[in-house]
Protein backbone atom coordinates (compact mmCIF):
# COMPACT_ATOMS: atom_id res chain seq x y z
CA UNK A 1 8.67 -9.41 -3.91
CA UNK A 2 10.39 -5.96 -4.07
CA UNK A 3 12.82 -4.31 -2.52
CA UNK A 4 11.87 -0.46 -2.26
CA UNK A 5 8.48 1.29 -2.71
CA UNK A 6 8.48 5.02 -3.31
CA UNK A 7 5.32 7.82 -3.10
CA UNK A 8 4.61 8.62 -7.20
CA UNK A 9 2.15 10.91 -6.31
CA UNK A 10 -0.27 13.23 -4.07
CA UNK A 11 -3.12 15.44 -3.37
CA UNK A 12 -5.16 16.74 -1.10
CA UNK A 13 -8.83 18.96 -0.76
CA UNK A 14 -8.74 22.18 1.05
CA UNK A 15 -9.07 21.88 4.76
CA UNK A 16 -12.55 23.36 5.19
CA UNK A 17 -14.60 23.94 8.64
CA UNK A 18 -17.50 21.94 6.66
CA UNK A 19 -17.60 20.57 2.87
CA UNK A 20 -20.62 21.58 2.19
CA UNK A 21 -21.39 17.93 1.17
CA UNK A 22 -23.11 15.25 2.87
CA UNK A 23 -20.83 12.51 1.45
CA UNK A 24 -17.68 11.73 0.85
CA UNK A 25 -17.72 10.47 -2.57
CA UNK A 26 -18.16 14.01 -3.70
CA UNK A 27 -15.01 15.30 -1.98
CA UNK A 28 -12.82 11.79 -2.96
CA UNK A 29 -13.47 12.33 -6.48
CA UNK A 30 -11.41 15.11 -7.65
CA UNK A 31 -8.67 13.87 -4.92
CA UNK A 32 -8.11 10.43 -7.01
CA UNK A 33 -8.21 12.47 -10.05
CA UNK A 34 -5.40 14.79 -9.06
CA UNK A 35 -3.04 12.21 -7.51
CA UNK A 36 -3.46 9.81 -9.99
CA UNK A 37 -2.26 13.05 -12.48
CA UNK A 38 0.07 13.69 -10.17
CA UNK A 39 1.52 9.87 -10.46
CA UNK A 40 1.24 9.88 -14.49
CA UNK A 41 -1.40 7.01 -13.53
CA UNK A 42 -4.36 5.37 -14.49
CA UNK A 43 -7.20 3.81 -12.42
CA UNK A 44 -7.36 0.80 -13.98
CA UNK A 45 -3.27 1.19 -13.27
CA UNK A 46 -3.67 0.68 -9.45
CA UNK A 47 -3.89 -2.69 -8.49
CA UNK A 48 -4.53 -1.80 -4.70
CA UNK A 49 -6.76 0.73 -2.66
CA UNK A 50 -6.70 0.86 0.99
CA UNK A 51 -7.97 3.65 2.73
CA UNK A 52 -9.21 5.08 6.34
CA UNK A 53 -12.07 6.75 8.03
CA UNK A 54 -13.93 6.37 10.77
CA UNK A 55 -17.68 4.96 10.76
CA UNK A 56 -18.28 6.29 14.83
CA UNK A 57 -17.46 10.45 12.63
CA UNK A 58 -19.84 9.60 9.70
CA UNK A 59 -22.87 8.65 12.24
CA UNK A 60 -23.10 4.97 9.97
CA UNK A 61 -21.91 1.66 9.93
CA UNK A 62 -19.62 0.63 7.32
CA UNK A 63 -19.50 4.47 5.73
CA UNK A 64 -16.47 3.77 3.91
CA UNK A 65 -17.98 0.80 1.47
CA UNK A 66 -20.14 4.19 0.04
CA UNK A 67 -16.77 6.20 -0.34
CA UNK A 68 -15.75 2.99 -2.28
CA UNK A 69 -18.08 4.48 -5.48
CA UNK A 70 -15.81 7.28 -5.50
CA UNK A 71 -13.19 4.54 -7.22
CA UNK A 72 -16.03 3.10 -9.63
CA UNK A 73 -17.36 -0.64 -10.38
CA UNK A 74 -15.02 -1.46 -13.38
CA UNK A 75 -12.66 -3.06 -13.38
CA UNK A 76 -13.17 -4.93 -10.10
CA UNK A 77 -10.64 -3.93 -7.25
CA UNK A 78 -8.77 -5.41 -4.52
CA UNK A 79 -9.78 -2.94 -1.67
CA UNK A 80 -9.30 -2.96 2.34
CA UNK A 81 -9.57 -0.41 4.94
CA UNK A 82 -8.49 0.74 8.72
CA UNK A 83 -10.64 2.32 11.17
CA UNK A 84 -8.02 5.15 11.97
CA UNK A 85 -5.66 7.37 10.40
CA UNK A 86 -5.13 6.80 6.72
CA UNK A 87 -1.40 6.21 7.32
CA UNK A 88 -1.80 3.20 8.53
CA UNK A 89 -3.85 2.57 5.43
CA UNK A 90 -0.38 3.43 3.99
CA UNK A 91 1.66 1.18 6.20
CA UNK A 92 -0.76 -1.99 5.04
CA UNK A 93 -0.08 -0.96 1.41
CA UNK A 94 3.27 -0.55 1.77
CA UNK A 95 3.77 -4.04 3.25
CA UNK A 96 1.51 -5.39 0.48
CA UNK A 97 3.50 -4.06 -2.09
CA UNK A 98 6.63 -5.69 -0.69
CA UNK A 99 5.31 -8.46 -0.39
CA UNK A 100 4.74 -8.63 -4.27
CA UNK A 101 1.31 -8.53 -4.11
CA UNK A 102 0.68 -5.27 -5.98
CA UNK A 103 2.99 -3.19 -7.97
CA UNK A 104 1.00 0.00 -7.26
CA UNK A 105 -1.53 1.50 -4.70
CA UNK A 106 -3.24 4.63 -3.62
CA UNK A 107 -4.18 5.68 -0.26
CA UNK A 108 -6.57 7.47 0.86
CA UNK A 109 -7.91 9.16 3.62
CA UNK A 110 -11.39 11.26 4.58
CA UNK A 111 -13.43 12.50 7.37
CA UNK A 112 -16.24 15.35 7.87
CA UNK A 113 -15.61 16.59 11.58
CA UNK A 114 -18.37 19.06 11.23
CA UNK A 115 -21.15 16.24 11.03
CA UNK A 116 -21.31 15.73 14.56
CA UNK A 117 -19.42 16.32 17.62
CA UNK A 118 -15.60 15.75 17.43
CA UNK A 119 -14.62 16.46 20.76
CA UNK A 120 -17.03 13.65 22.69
CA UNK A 121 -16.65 11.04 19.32
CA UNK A 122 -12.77 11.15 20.24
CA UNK A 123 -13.78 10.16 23.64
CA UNK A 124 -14.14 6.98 22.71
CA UNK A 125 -11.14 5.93 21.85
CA UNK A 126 -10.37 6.33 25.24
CA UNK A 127 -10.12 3.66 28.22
CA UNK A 128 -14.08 1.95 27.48
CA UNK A 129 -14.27 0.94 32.01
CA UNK A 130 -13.13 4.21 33.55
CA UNK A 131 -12.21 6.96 31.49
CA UNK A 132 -14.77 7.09 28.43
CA UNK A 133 -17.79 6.61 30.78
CA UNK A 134 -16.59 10.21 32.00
CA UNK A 135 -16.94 11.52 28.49
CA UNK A 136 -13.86 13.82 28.88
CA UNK A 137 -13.34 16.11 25.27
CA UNK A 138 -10.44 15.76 23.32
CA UNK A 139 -9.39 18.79 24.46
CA UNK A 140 -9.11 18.57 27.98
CA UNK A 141 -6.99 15.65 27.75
CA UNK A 142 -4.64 17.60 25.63
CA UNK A 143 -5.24 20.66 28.09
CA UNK A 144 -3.93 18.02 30.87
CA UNK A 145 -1.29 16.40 28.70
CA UNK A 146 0.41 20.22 28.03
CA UNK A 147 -0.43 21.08 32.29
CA UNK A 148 1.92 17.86 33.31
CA UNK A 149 4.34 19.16 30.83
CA UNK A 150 4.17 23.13 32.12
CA UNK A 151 4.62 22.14 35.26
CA UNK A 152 7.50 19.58 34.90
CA UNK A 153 9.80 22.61 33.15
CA UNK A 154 10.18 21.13 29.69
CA UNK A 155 8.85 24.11 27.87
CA UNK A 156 6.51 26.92 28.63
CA UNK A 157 3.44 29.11 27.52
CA UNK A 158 5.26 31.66 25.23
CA UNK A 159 7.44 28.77 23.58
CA UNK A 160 3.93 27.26 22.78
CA UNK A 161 2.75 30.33 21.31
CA UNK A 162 6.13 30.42 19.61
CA UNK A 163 4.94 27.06 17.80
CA UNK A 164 1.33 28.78 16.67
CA UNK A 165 2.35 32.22 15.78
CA UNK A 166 4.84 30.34 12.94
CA UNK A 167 2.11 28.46 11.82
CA UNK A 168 -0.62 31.00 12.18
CA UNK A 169 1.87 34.39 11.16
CA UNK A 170 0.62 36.10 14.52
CA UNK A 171 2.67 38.20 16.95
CA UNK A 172 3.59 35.77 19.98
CA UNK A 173 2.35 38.72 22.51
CA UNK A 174 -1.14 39.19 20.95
CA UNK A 175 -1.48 35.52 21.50
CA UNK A 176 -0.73 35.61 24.84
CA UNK A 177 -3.19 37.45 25.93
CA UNK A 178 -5.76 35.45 24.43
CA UNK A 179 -8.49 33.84 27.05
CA UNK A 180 -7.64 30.19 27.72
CA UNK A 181 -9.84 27.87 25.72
CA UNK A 182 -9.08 25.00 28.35
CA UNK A 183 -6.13 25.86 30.74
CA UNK A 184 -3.36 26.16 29.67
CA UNK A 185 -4.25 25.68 26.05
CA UNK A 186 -5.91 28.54 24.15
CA UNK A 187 -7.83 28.60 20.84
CA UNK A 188 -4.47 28.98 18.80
CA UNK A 189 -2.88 25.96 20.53
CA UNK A 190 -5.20 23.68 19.31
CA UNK A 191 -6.08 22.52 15.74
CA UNK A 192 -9.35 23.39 13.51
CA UNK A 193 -12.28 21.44 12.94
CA UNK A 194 -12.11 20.39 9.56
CA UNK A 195 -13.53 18.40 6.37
CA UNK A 196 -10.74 16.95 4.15
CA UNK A 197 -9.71 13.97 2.70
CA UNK A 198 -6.22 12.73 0.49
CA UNK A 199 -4.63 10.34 -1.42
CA UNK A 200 -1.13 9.15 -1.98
CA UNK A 201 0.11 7.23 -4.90
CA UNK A 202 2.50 4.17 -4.14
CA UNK A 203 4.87 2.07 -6.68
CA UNK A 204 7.40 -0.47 -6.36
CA UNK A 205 11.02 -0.04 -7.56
CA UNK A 206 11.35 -0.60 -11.20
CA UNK A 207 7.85 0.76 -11.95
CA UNK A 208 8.51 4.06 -9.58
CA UNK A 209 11.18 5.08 -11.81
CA UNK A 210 8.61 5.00 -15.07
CA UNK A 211 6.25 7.18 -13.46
CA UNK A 212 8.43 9.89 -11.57
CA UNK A 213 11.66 11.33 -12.09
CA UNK A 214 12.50 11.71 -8.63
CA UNK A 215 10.17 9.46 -6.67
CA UNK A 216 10.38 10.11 -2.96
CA UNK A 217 11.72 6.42 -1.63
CA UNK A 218 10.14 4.92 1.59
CA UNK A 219 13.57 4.31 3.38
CA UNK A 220 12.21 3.19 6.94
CA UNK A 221 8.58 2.96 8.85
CA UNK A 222 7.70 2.24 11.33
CA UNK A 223 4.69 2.49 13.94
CA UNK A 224 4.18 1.85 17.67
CA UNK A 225 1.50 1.97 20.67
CA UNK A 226 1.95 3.18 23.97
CA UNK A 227 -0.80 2.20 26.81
CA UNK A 228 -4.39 3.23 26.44
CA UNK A 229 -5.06 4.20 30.23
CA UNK A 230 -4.13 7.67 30.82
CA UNK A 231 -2.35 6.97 34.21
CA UNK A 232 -0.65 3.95 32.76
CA UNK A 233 1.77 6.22 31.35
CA UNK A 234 4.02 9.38 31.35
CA UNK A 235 2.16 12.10 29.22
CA UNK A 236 5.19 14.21 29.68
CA UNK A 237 7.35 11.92 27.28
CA UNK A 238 6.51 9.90 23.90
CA UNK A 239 8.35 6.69 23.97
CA UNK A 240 6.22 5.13 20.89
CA UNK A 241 7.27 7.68 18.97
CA UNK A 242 10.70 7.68 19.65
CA UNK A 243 10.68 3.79 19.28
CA UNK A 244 8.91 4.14 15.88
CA UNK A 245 11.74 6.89 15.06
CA UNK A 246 14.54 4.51 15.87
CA UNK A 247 12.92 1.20 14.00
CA UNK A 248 12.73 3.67 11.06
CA UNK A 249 15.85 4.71 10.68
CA UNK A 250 15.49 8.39 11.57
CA UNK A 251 18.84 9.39 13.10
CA UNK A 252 21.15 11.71 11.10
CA UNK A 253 20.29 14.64 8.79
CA UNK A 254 17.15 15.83 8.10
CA UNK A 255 15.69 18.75 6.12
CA UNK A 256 12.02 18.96 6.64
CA UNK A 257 9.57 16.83 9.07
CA UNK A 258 6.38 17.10 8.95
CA UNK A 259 4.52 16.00 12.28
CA UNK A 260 1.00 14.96 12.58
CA UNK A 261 0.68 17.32 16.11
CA UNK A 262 -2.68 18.83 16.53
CA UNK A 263 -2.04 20.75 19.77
CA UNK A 264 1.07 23.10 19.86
CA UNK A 265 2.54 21.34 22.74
CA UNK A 266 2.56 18.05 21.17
CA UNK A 267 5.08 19.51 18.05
CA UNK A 268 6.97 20.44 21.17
CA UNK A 269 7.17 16.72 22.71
CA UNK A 270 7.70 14.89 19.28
CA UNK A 271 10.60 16.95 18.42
CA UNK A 272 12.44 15.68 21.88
CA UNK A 273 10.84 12.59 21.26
CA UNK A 274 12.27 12.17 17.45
CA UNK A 275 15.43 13.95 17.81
CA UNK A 276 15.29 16.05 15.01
CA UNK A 277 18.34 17.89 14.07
CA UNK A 278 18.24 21.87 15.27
CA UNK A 279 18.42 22.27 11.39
CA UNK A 280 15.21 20.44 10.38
CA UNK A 281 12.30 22.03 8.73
CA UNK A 282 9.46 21.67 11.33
CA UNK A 283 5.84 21.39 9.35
CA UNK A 284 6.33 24.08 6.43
CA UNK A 285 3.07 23.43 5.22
CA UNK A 286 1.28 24.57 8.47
CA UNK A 287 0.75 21.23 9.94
CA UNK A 288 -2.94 20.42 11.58
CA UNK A 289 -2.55 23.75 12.97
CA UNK A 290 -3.53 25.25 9.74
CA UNK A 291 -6.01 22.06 9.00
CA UNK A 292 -6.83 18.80 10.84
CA UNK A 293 -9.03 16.51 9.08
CA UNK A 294 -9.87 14.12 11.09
CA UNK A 295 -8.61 10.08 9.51
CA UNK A 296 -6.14 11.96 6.63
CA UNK A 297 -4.08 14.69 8.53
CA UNK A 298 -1.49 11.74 9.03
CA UNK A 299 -1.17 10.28 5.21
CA UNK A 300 -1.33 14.02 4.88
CA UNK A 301 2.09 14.65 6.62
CA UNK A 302 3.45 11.75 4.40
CA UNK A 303 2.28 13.05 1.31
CA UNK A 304 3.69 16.78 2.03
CA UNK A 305 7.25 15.10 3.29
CA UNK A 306 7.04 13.09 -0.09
CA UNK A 307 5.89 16.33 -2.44
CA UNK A 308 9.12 17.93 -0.45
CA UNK A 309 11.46 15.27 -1.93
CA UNK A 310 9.98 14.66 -5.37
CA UNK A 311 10.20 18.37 -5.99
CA UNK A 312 13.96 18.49 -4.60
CA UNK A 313 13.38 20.97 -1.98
CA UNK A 314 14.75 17.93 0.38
CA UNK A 315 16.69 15.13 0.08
CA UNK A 316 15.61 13.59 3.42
CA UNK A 317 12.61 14.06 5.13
CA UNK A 318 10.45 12.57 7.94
CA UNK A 319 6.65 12.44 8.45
CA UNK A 320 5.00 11.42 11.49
CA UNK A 321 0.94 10.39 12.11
CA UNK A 322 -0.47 9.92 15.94
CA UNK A 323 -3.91 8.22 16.44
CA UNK A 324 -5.52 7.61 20.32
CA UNK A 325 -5.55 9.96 22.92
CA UNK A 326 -2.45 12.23 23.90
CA UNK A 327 -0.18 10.83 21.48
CA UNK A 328 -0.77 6.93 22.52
CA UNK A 329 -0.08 5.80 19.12
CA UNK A 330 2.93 7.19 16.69
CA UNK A 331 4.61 6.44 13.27
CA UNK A 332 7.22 7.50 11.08
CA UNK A 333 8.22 7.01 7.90
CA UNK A 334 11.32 8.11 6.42
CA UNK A 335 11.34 9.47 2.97
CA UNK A 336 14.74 10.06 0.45
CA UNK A 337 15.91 11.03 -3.30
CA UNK A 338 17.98 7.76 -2.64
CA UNK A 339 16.53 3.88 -1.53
């Protein structure tokens, strides 16, 4: 067993509104090669791969055995997978690596949005006996989501647009007048449609240090799950994620945070919901605003928060992934210069 595990390493395609390629082998490929560099790594170095994807976005069962060639044949691997954001995929290599049963892992997450329709595949995730049946879009139930929130006073419109035009380097007032997209969200409140994937290098302490200067340590994670049902719970607060923010370790100072929130009113909620510092950083590489792949947007936020740390532009810093509808599920992991 270990005691620490630090990210060694990152990288990530360009957030694209389609690939241009049919499979994802073809967009993996050059990702392993550049976070492996970026770790000072071999492949025959990693002695576990765990990734996530989604087969109901690729159209075909078991799609992620075929982005398995991306990794090649020899030598044989120890390989498992989650049907949901990539960090997770993180979480379950993190754990293994604890656990002593691999000294180093990569991570890796993919998804082509633009081979089908996103909005009604994301409806099922939702409530299988009375809400999918409807077939509500993703994007209503944000819209709804951000219309409790309006209307109970804890932010408005123009803060919103606040949120997008720092992402998006856009006047707040041209924004505003902007058609609604669905009410109250308009098209700059809500995330692209995009192809992606990326990978994240892990190590354990004592073979971290070899690789990296300053690896960025894993100092707390955590993840938790609020109810499925939309009316089982109030969509005006996030009490999984501030749950998974307290199991993790987040109080106290810190520099940058990168948050996995797709619509602009979510980055609102999670900062309440984390209680990050008035001093913190808030998504400095854009966030899903600027790119969403669907299944590695959230390893993505780790593997930013971890560049931020192993480059010493932070000594502290927090990433956050969601998965389900409206923020149902949340984690956070907690990144330092220090163990």
């Amino acid at each position: 067993m270990t005691s620490a595990v630090a990210v060694i390493g990152f990288a990530q395609s360009p957030s694209l509104p389609s690939s241009g390629t049919t499979s994802g082998v073809e967009t993996l490929v050059p990702v392993f090669r550049d976070a492996l560099a970026d770790a000072g790594l071999s492949r025959e170095e990693v002695g576990f791969w765990c990734s996530g994807s989604s087969d109901y976005l690729a159209g075909r069962a078991f799609s992620f055995v075929n982005a398995v060639d991306a990794i090649g044949a020899v030598p044989p691997i120890a390989e498992s997978h989650v049907e949901m954001d990539a960090a997770w995929a993180l979480y379950e290599a993190y754990v293994k690596i604890l656990a002593g049963e691999a000294e180093t892992a990569l991570v890796y997450g993919f998804g082509k949005s633009s081979a089908g329709q996103l909005r009604r595949v994301l409806a099922l995730q939702l409530d299988p006996y009375v809400t999918a049946p409807l077939w509500p879009d993703a994007i209503s139930i944000a819209a709804l989501q951000a219309r409790l929130c309006l209307d109970a006073g804890l932010f408005t419109e123009r803060e919103m647009a606040e949120v997008a035009a720092r992402h998006r380097a856009l006047p707040v007032d041209e924004l505003l007048d902007q058609p609604y997209l669905a009410d109250p969200l308009r098209a700059h409140d809500c995330p692209p449609v995009s192809d992606g994937a990326c990978a994240v290098v892990l190590a354990a302490a004592g073979r971290a240090e070899r690789h990296r200067e300053r690896p960025a340590w894993i100092t707390g994670f955590a993840h938790r799950i609020d109810p499925q049902g939309l009316g089982e719970r109030d969509l005006t607060a996030v009490p999984s994620a501030t749950a998974a923010a307290a199991d993790a370790g987040l109080g106290g100072d810190v520099d940058v945070a990168e948050l996995h929130a797709p619509f602009t009113h979510q980055e609102l909620l999670l900062r309440r919901a984390l209680g990050l510092p008035a001093g913190t950083r808030v998504n400095p590489s854009g966030g899903p605003l600027a790119g969403n792949p669907m299944f590695s947007a959230g390893l993505a936020r780790i593997g930013v928060a971890a560049t931020e740390v192993m480059t010493g532009r932070a000594g502290r810093a927090a990433a956050h992934a969601t998965s389900g509808p409206a923020l149902q599920q949340n984690l956070v992991c907690v990144l330092g210069a220090d163990r």
